[in-house]
C-alpha atoms as a PDB file:
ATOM      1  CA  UNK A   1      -0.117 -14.242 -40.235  1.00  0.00           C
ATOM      2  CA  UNK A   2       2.165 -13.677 -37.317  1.00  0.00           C
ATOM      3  CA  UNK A   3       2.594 -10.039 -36.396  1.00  0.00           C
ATOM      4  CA  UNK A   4       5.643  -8.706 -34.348  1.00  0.00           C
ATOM      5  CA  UNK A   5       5.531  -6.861 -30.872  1.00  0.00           C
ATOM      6  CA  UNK A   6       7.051  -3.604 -32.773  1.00  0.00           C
ATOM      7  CA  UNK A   7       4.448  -3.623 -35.134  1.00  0.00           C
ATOM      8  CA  UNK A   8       1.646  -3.671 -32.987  1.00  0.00           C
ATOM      9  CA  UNK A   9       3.554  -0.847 -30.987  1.00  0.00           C
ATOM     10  CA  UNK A  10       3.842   1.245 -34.243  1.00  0.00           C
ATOM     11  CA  UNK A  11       0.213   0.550 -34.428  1.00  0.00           C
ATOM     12  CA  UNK A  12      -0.699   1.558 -31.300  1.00  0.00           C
ATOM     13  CA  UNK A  13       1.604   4.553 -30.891  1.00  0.00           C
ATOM     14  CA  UNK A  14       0.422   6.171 -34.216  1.00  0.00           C
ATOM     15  CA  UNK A  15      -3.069   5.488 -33.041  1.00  0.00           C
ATOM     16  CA  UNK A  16      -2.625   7.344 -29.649  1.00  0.00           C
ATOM     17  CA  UNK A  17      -0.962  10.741 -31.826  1.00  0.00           C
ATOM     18  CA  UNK A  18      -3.897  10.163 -33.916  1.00  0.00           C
ATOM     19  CA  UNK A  19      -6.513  10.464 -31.398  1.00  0.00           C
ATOM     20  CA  UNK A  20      -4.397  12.850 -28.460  1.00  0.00           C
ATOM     21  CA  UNK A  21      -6.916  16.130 -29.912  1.00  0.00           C
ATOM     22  CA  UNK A  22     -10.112  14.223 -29.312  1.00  0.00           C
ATOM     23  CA  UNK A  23      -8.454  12.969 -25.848  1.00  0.00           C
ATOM     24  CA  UNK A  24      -7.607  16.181 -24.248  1.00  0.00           C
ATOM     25  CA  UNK A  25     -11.203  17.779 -25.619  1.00  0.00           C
ATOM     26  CA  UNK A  26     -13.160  14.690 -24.123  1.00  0.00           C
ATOM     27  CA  UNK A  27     -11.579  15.182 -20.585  1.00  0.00           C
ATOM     28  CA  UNK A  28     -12.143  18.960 -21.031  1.00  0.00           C
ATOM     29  CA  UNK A  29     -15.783  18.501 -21.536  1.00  0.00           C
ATOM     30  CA  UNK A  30     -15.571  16.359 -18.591  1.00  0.00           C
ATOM     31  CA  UNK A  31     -14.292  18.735 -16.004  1.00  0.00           C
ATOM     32  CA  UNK A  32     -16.713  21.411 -17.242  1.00  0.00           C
ATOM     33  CA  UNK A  33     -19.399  19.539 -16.096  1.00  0.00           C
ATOM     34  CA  UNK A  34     -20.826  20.037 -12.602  1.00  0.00           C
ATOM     35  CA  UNK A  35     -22.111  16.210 -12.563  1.00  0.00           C
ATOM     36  CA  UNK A  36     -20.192  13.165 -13.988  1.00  0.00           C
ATOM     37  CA  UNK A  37     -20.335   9.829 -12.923  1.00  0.00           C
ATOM     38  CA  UNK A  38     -16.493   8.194 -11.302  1.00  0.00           C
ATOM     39  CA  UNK A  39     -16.059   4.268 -11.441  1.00  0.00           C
ATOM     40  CA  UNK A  40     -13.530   1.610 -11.316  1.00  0.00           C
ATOM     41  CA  UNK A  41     -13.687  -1.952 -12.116  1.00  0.00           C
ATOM     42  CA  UNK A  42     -11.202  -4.672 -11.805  1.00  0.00           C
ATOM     43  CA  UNK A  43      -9.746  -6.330 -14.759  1.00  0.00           C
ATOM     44  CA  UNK A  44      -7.390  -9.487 -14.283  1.00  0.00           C
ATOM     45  CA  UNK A  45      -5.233  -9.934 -17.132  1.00  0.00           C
ATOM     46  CA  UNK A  46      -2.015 -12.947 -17.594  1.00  0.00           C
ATOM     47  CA  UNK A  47      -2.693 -13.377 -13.689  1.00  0.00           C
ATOM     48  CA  UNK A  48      -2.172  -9.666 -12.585  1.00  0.00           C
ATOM     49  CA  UNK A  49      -4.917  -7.762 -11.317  1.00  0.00           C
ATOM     50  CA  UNK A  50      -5.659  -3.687 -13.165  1.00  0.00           C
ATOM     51  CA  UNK A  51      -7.920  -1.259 -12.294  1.00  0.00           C
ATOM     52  CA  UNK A  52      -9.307   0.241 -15.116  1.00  0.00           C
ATOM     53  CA  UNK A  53     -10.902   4.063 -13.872  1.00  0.00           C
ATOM     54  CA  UNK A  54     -13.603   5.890 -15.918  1.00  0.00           C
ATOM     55  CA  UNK A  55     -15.630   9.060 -15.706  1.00  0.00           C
ATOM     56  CA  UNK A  56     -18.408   9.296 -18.026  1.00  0.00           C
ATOM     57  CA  UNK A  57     -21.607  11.545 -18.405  1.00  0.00           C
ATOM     58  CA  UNK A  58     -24.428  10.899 -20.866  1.00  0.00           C
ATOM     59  CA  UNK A  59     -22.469  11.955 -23.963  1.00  0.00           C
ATOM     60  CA  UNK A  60     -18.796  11.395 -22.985  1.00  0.00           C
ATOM     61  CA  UNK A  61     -16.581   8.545 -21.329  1.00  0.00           C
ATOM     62  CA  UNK A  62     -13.188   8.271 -20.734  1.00  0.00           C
ATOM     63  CA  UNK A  63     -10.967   5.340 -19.099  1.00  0.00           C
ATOM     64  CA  UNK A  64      -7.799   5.092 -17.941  1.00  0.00           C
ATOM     65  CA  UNK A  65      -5.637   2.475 -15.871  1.00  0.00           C
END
């Protein structure tokens, strides 16, 4: 079934309110600890090249573009 581009932005957006809380405690967390772990990995996507930048430890990640 086709879907329409503001669908999947209603989608998305109500996701992102949904999961803002969990968001702002995981980065929290984060920058309370003394060692984390930094990385960035390339991601080519329709012929455009992202970097996609992520900080994790051994119970938390988060990623961002």
């Amino acid at each position: 079934m086709p879907v329409s581009t503001g669908t999947i932005t209603g989608l998305v957006s109500g996701f992102a309110a949904r999961v803002t809380g969990t968001v702002v405690s995981i980065r929290k967390r984060l920058l309370a600890k003394p060692v984390v772990h930094y990385d960035e990995t390339g991601v080519r996507t329709e012929g455009t090249n992202f970097w996609v930048h992520s900080v994790c430890d051994s119970d938390h990640a988060c990623l961002s573009q």
